[in-house]
Protein backbone atom coordinates (compact mmCIF):
# COMPACT_ATOMS: atom_id res chain seq x y z
CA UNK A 1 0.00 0.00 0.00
CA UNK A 2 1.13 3.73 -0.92
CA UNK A 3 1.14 6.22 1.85
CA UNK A 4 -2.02 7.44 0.14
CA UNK A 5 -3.83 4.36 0.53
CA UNK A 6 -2.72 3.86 4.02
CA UNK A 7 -3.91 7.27 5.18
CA UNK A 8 -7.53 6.83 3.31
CA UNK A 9 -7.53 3.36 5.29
CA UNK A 10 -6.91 5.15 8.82
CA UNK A 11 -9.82 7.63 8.18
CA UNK A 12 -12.38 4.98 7.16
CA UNK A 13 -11.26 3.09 10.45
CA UNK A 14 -11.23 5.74 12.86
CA UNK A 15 -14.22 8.11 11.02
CA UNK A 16 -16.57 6.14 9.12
CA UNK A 17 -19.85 5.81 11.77
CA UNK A 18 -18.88 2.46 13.88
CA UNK A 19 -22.63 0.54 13.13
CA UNK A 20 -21.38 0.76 9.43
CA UNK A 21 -18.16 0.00 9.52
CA UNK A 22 -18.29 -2.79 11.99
CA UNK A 23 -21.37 -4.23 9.45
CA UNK A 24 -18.48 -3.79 6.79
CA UNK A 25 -16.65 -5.65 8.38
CA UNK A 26 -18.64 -7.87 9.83
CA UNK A 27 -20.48 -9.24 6.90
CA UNK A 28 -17.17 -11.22 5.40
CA UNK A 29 -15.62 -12.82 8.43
CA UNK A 30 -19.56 -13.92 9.00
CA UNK A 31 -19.65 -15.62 5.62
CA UNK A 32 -16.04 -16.89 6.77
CA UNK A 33 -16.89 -18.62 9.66
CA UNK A 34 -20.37 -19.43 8.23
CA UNK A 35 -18.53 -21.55 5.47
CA UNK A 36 -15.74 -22.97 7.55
CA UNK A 37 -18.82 -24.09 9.92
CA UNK A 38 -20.14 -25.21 6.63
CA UNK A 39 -17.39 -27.53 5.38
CA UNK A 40 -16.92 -29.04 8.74
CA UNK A 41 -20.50 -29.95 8.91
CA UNK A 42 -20.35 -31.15 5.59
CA UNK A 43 -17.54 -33.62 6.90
CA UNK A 44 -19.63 -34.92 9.21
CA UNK A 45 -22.48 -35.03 7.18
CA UNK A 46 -20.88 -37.17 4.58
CA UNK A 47 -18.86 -39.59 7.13
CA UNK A 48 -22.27 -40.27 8.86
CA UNK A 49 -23.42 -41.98 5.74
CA UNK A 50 -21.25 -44.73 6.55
CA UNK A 51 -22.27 -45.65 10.07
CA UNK A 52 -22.77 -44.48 13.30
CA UNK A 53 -19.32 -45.43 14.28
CA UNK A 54 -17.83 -42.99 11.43
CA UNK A 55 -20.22 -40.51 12.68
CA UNK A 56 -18.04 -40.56 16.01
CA UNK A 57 -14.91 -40.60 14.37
CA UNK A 58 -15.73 -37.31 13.38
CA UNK A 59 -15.97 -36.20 16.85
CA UNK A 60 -13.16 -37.41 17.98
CA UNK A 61 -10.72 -36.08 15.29
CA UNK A 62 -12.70 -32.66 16.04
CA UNK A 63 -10.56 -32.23 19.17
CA UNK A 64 -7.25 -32.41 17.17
CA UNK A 65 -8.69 -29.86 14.53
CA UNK A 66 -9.43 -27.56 17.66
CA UNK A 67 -5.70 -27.73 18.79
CA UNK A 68 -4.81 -26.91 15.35
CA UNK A 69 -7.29 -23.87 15.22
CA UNK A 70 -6.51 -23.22 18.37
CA UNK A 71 -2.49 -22.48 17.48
CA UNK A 72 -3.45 -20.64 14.43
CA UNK A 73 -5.76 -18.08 16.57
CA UNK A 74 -3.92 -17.92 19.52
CA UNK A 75 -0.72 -16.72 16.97
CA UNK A 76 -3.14 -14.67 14.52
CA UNK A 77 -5.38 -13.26 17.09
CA UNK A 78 -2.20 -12.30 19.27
CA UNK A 79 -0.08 -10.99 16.52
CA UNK A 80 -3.42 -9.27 14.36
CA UNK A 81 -4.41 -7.46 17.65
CA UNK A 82 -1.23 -5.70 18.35
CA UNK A 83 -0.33 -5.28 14.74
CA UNK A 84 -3.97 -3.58 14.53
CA UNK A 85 -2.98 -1.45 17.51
CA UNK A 86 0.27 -0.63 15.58
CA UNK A 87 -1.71 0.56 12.35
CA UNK A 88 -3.66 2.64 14.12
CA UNK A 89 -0.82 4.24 15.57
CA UNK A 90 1.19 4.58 12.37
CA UNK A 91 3.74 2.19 13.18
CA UNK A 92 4.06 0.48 10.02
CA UNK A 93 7.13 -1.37 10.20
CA UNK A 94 6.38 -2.42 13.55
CA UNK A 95 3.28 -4.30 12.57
CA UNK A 96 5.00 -5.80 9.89
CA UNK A 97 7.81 -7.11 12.21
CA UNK A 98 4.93 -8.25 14.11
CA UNK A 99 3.01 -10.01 11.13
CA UNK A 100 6.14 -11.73 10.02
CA UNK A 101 7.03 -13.24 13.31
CA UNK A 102 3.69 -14.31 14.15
CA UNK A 103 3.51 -16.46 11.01
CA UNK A 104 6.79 -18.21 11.12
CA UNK A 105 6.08 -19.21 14.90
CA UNK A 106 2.91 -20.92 13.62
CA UNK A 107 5.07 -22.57 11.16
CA UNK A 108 7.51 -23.85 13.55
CA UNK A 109 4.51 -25.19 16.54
CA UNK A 110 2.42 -26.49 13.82
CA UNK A 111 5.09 -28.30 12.19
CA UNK A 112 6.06 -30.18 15.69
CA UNK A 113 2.19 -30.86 16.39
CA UNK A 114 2.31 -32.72 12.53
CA UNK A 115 5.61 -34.75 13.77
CA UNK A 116 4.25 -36.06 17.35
CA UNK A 117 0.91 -36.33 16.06
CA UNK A 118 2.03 -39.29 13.03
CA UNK A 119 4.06 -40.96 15.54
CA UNK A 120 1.99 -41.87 18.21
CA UNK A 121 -1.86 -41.35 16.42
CA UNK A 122 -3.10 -44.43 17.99
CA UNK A 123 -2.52 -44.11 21.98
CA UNK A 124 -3.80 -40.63 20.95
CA UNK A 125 -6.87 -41.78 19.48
CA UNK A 126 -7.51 -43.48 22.19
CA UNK A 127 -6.71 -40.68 24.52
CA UNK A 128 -9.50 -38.56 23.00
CA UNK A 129 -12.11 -41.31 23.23
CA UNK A 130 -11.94 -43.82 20.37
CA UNK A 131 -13.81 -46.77 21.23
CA UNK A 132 -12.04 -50.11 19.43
CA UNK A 133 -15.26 -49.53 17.26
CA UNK A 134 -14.88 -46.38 16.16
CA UNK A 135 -10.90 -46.16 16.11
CA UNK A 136 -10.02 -47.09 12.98
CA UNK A 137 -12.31 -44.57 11.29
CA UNK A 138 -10.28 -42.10 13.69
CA UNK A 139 -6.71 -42.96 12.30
CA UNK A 140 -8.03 -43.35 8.81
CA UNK A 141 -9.25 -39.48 9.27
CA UNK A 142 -6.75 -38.03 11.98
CA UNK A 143 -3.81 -39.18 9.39
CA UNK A 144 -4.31 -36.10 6.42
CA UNK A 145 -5.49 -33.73 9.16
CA UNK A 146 -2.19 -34.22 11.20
CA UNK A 147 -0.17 -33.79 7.54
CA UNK A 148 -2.36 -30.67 6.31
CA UNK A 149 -1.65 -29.07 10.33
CA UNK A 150 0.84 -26.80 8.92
CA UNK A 151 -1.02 -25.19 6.50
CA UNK A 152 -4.13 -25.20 8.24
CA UNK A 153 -2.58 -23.17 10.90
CA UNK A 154 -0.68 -21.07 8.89
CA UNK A 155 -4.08 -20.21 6.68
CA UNK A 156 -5.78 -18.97 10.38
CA UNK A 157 -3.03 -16.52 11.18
CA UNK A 158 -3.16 -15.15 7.62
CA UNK A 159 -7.61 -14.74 7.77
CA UNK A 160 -6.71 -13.38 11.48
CA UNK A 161 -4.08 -10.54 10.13
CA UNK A 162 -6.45 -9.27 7.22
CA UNK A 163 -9.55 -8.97 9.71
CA UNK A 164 -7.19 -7.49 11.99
CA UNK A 165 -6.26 -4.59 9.62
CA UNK A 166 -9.88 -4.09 8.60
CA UNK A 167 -9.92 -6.13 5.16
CA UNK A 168 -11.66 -9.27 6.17
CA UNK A 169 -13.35 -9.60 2.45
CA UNK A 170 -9.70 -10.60 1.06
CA UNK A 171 -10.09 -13.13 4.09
CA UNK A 172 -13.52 -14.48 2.68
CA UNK A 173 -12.02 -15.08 -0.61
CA UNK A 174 -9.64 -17.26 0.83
CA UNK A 175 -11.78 -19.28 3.06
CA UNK A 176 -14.67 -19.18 1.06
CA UNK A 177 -13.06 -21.29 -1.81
CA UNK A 178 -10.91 -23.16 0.33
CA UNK A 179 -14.52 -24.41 1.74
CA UNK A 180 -16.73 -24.97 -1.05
CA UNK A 181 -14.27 -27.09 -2.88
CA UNK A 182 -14.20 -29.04 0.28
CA UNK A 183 -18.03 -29.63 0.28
CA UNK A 184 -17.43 -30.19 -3.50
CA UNK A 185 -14.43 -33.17 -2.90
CA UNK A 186 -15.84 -35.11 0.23
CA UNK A 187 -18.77 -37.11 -1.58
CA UNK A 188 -15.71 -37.28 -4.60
CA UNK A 189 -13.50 -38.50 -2.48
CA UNK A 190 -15.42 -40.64 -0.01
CA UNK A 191 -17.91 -42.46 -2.22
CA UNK A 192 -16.60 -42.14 -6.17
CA UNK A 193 -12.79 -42.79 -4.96
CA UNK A 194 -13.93 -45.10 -2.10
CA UNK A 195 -12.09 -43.82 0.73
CA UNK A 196 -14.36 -43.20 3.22
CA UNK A 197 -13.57 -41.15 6.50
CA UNK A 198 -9.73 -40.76 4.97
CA UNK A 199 -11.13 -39.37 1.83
CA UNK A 200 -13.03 -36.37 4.20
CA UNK A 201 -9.80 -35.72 5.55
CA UNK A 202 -8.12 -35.97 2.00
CA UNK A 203 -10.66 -33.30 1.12
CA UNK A 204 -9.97 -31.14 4.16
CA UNK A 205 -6.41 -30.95 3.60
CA UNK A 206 -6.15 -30.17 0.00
CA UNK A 207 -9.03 -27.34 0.35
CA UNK A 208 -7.04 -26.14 3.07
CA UNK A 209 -4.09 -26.04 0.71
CA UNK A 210 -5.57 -23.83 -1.65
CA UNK A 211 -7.24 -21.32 0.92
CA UNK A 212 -3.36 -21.60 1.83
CA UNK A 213 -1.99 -20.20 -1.16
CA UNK A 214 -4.64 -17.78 -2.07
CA UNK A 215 -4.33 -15.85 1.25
CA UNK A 216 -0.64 -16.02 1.06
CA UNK A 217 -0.94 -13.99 -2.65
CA UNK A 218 -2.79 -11.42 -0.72
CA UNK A 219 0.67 -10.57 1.17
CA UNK A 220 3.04 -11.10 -1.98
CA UNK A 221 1.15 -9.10 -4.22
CA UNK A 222 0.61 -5.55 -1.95
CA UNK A 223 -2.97 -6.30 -0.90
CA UNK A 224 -1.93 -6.27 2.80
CA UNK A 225 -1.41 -3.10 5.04
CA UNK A 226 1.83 -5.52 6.44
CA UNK A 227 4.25 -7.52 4.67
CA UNK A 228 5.40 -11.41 5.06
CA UNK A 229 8.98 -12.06 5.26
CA UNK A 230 11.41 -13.74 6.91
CA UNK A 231 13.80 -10.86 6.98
CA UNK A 232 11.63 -8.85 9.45
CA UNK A 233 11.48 -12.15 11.65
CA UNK A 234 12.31 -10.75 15.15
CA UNK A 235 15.06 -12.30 17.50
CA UNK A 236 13.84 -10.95 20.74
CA UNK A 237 11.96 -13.25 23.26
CA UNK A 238 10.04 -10.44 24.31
CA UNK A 239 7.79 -10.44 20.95
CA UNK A 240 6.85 -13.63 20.80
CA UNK A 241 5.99 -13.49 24.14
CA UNK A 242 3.95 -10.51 23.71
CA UNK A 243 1.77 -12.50 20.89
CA UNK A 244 1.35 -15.20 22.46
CA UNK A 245 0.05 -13.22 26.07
CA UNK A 246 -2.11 -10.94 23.97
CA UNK A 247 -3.40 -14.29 21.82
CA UNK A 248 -3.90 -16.37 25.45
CA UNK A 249 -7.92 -15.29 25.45
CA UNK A 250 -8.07 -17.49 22.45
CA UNK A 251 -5.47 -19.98 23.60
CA UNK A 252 -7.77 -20.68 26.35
CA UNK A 253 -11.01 -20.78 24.55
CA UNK A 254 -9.56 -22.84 21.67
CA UNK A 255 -7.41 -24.95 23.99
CA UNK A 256 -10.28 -25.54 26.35
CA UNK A 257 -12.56 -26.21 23.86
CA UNK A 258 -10.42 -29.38 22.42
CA UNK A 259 -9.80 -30.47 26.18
CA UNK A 260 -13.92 -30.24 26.49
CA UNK A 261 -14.10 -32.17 23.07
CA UNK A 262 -12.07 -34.91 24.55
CA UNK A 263 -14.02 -34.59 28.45
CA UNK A 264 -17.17 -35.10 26.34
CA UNK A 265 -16.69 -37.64 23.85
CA UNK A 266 -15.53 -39.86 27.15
CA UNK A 267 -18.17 -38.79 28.74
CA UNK A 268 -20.98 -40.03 25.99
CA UNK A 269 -18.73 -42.73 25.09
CA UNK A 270 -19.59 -44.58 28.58
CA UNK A 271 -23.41 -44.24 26.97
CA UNK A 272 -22.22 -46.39 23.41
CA UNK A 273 -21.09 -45.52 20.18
CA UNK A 274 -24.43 -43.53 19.17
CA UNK A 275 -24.21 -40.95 21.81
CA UNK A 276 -20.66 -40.22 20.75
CA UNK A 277 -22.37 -39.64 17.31
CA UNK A 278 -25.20 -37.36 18.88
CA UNK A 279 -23.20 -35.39 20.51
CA UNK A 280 -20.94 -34.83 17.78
CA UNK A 281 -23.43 -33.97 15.63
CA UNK A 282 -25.34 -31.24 17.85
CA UNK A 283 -22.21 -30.14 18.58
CA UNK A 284 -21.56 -29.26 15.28
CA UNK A 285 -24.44 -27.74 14.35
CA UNK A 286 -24.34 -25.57 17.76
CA UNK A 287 -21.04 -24.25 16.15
CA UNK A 288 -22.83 -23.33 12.85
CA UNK A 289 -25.09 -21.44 15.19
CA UNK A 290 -22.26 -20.07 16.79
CA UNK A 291 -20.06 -19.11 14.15
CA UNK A 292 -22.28 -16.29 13.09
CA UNK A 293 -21.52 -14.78 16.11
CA UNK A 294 -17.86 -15.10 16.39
CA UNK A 295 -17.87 -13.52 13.01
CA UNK A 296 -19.82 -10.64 14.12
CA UNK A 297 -17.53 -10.42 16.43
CA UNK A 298 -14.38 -10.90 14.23
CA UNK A 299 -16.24 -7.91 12.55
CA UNK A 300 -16.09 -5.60 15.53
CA UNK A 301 -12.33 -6.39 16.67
CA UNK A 302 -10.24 -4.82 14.08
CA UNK A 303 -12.96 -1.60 15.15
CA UNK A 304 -11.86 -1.78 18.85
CA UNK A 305 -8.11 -2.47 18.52
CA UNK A 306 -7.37 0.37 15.48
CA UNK A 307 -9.32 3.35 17.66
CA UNK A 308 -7.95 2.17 20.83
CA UNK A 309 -4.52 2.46 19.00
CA UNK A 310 -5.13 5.85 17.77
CA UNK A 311 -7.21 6.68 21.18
CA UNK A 312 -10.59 7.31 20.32
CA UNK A 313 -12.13 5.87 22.84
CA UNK A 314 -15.34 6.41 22.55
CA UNK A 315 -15.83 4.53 19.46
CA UNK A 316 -14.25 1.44 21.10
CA UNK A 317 -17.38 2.13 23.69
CA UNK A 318 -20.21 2.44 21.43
CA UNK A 319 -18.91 -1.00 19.05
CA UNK A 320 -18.69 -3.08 22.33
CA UNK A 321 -22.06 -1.53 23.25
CA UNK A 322 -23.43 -2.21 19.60
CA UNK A 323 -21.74 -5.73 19.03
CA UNK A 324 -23.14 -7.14 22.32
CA UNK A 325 -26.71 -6.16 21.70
CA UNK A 326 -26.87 -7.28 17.83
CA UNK A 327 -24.88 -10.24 18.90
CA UNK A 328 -27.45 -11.28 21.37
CA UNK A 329 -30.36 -10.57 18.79
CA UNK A 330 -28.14 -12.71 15.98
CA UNK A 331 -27.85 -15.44 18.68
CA UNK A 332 -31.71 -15.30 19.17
CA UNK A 333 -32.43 -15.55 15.95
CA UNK A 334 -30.24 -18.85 15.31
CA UNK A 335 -31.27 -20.82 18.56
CA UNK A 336 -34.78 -20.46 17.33
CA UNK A 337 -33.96 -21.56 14.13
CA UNK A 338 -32.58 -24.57 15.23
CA UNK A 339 -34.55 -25.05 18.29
CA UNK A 340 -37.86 -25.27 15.67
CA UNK A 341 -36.17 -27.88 13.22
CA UNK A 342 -33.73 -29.80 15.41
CA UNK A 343 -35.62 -33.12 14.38
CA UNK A 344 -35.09 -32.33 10.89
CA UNK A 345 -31.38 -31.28 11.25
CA UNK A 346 -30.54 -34.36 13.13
CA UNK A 347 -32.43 -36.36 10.93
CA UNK A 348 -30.19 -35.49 7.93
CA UNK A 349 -27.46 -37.06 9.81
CA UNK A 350 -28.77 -40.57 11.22
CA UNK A 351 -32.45 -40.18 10.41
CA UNK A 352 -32.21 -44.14 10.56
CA UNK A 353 -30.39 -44.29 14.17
CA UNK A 354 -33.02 -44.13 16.65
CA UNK A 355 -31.07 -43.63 19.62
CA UNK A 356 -29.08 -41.01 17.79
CA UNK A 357 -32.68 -39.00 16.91
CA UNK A 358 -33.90 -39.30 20.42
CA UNK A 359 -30.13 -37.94 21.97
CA UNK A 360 -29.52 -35.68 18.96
CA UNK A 361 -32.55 -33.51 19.27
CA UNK A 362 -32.67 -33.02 22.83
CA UNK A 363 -29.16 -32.09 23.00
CA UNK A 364 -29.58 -29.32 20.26
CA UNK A 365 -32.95 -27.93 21.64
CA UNK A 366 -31.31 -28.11 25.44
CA UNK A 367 -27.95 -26.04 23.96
CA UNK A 368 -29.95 -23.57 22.10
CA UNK A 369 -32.13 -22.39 25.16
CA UNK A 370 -28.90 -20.65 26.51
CA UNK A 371 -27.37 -19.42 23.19
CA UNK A 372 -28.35 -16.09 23.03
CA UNK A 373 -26.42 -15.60 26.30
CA UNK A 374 -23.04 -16.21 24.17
CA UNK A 375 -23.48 -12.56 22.31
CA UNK A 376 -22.78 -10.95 25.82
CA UNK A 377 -20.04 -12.99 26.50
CA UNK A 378 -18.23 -12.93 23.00
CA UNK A 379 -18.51 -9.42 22.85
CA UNK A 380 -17.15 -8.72 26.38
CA UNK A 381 -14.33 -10.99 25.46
CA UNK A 382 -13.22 -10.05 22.42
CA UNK A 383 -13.05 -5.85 23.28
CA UNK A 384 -11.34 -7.29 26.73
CA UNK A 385 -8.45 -8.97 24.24
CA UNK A 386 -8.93 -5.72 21.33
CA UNK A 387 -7.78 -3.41 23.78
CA UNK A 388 -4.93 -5.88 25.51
CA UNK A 389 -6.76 -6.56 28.88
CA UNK A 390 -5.59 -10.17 28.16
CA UNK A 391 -5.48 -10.96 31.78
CA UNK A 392 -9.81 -10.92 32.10
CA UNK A 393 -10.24 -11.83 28.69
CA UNK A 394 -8.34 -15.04 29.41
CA UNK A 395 -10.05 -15.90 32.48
CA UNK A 396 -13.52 -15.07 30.49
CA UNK A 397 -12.57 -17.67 27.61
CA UNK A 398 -11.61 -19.97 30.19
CA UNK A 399 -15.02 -19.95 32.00
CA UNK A 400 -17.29 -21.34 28.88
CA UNK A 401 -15.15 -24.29 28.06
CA UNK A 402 -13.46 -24.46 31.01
CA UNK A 403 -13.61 -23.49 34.60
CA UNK A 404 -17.58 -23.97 34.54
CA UNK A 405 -17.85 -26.75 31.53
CA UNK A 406 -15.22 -29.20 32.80
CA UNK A 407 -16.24 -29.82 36.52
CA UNK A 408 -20.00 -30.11 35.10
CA UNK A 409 -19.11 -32.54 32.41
CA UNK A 410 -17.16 -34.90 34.74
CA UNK A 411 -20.22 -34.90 38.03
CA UNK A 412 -22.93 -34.29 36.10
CA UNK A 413 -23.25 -37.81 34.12
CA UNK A 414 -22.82 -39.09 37.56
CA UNK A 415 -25.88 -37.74 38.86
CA UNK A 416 -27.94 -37.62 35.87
CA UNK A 417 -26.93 -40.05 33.26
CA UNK A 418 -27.15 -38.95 29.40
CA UNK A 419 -28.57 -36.03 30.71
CA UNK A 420 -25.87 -34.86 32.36
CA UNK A 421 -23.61 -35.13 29.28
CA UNK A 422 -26.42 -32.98 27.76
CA UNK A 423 -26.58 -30.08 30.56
CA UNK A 424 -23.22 -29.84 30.83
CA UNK A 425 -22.74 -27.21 27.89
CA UNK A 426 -25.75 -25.07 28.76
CA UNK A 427 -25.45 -24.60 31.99
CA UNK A 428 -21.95 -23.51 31.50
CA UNK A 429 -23.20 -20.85 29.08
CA UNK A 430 -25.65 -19.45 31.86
CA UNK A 431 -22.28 -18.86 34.48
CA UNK A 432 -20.22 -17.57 31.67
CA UNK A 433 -22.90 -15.27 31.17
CA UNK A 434 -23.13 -14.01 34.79
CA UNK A 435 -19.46 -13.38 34.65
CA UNK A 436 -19.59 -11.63 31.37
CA UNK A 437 -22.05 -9.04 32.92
CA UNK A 438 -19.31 -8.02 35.60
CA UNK A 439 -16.27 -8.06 33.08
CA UNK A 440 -18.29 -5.74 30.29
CA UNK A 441 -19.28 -3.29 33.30
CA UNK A 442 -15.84 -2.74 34.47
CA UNK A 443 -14.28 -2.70 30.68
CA UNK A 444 -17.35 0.38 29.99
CA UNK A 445 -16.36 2.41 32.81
CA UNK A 446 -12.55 2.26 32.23
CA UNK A 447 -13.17 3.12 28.34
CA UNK A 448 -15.16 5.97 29.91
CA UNK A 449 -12.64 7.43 31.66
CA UNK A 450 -9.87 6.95 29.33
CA UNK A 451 -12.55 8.94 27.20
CA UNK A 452 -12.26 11.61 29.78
CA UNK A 453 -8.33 12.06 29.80
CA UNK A 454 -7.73 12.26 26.28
């Protein structure tokens, strides 16, 4: 970018009106997560075809993708928020330091998670909660997801850095044709090719590949306010400690949320091979429901961190306030959605599994009551991290998955049976929420009286 084009970006950040330009924003990282929701539905959608025991696979294997996601936010969230911060402060080169070390520290973590995953895949598998019926689905699928990791990851940081810098629809290229040729391959490559669960996994990895190389053209070719390149790698400690403290929020919220994976899928597993599948399914559908709010969300971050750089802090104020209230009313509008046809939706999965339809349904309907609590509590979270209050917005992602989820999941089966595996999840939401209310006031009245000092 030419210094012209930088300084026309800084006044459409810091002056266009902030319901716009968060709905700007907003309306490609939604489509972003939408179809990355989509494709990994799709995977399980096309595995379950081939048994209930496939079906679980795909749950199990979920938990290794969420490590993998997990590294690629923590870095591009970490990184993308201070670089943001830098842009808005006209520190050019600094954010491109920043961009360029962030990236080739996902290469390096990603790359080891690849190596230790191959070599010991099955006492992991098992780990995770493969029963001896559904593990060799597991390795057949875990083995191209652990060989794609690296560019997986990599592709994460890279959507995370243009969102960051307030050009998420470059982003939605990227991801959006990275996804829809995975829907396209995984009835290609499971049923025409015959390779069942491997061949979703084949799909998964080669889609990934070219969302890869499409968002790394963005960098080469000038489309980025910040440049790749291993020249401006840094050598001090101190900044890759800085990303990775600003990225723990989603550390702990992606990390947490593999550990619950693995908590649940043992849990259900003690109930047979179907409620592994039920669960996996709702699960995925309640992060299609989801994922329009963390997109939202995704929307209103680059907002937050830019003004707080340049220290208008009163438009950090008004998109928390807006993003938390159209959040919630997104949120609404999904649980109802899916509250109204869960029977159908799980149906489309193992219509022919009756066990599956009877734990399937009520698991959906029983998540979706709480739901619209999450818009609070992503919104709180994500202007906590914006603005570098990593120390709350860590403790905040740690609550849903967490602090509240993990105790519930491991006494309430106890107690309740299935239904406790079932609870677990909502009632998690509800104390998240409670803490979220807290953590937002306290973030508003700081804001406000940064507001007043400047």
């Amino acid at each position: 970018m030419n210094e012209n084009e930088r300084n026309e970006h800084y006044k459409v950040m810091t002056e266009t009106p902030v319901p716009r330009l968060i709905g700007r924003l907003a309306v490609p990282t939604i489509i972003s997560m939408l179809v990355s929701s989509i494709y990994n539905t799709a995977d399980t959608f096309f595995v379950s075809q081939l048994g209930t025991s496939a079906a679980g696979a795909v749950g199990i294997v979920f938990s290794i993708m969420a490590i993998i996601q997990a590294i690629g936010f923590t870095i591009g969230m970490g990184a993308g928020n201070i670089l943001s911060r830098q842009l808005g402060a006209r520190k050019d080169e600094e954010a491109t330091v920043t961009a360029s070390s962030g990236f080739f520290l996902a290469v390096v973590l990603s790359l080891l998670l690849s190596i230790f995953g191959i070599a010991f895949q099955p006492q992991l598998m098992r780990l995770l909660g493969a029963t001896e019926t559904i593990l060799p689905y597991a390795e057949a699928y875990a083995t191209y997801i652990f060989i794609g990791c690296p560019v997986m990851c990599c592709s994460f940081v890279m959507n995370n850095y243009l969102r960051a810098e307030g050009k998420a629809f470059y982003g939605m290229v990227g991801i959006t044709i990275g996804g829809l040729l995975n829907i396209v391959l995984d009835p290609i490559f499971i049923f025409t090719f015959g390779f069942g669960t491997a061949g979703a996994a084949m799909a998964t990895a080669l889609s990934q590949l070219i969302s890869f190389i499409i968002l790394l053209s963005f960098f080469i070719m000038g489309k980025s306010s910040v440049r790749i390149s291993i020249r401006k790698i840094s050598f001090s400690p101190v900044s890759y400690l800085r990303i990775i403290y600003i990225g723990l929020p989603t550390l702990a919220r992606q990390g947490l949320a593999s550990i619950a994976t693995v908590a649940l899928n043992v849990a259900a597993a003690a109930f047979g091979d179907a409620a592994v599948a039920a669960m996996s399914i709702s699960g995925r559908i309640t992060m299609f429901a989801f994922s329009a709010m963390l997109g939202f969300g995704q929307g209103y971050q680059p907002v937050a961190s830019f003004n707080y750089g340049a220290k208008k802090y009163s438009r950090v104020r008004e998109a928390t306030r807006f993003t938390a209230i159209t959040g919630t009313i997104i949120m609404l509008f999904m649980s109802l959605l899916c509250f109204v046809f869960a029977g159908v939706i799980i149906a489309s999965f193992r219509g022919d599994d009756a066990q599956v339809m009877e734990m399937g349904i009520k698991a959906l309907r029983f998540q979706m009551l709480l739901m619209p609590f999450t818009g609070l509590v992503t919104a709180t979270n994500m202007g906590l991290q914006s603005t570098g209050r990593a120390a709350p917005a860590t403790v905040l992602s740690m609550a849903r998955q967490g602090i509240f989820f993990i105790p519930l999941i491991l006494i309430l089966p106890g107690l309740m049976g299935m239904d406790g595996v079932i609870a677990a999840q909502p009632l998690s939401d509800a104390l998240s929420f409670v803490l979220a209310v807290f953590l937002f006031h306290s973030f508003m009245k700081d804001l406000m009286a940064k507001e007043k000092v400047s």
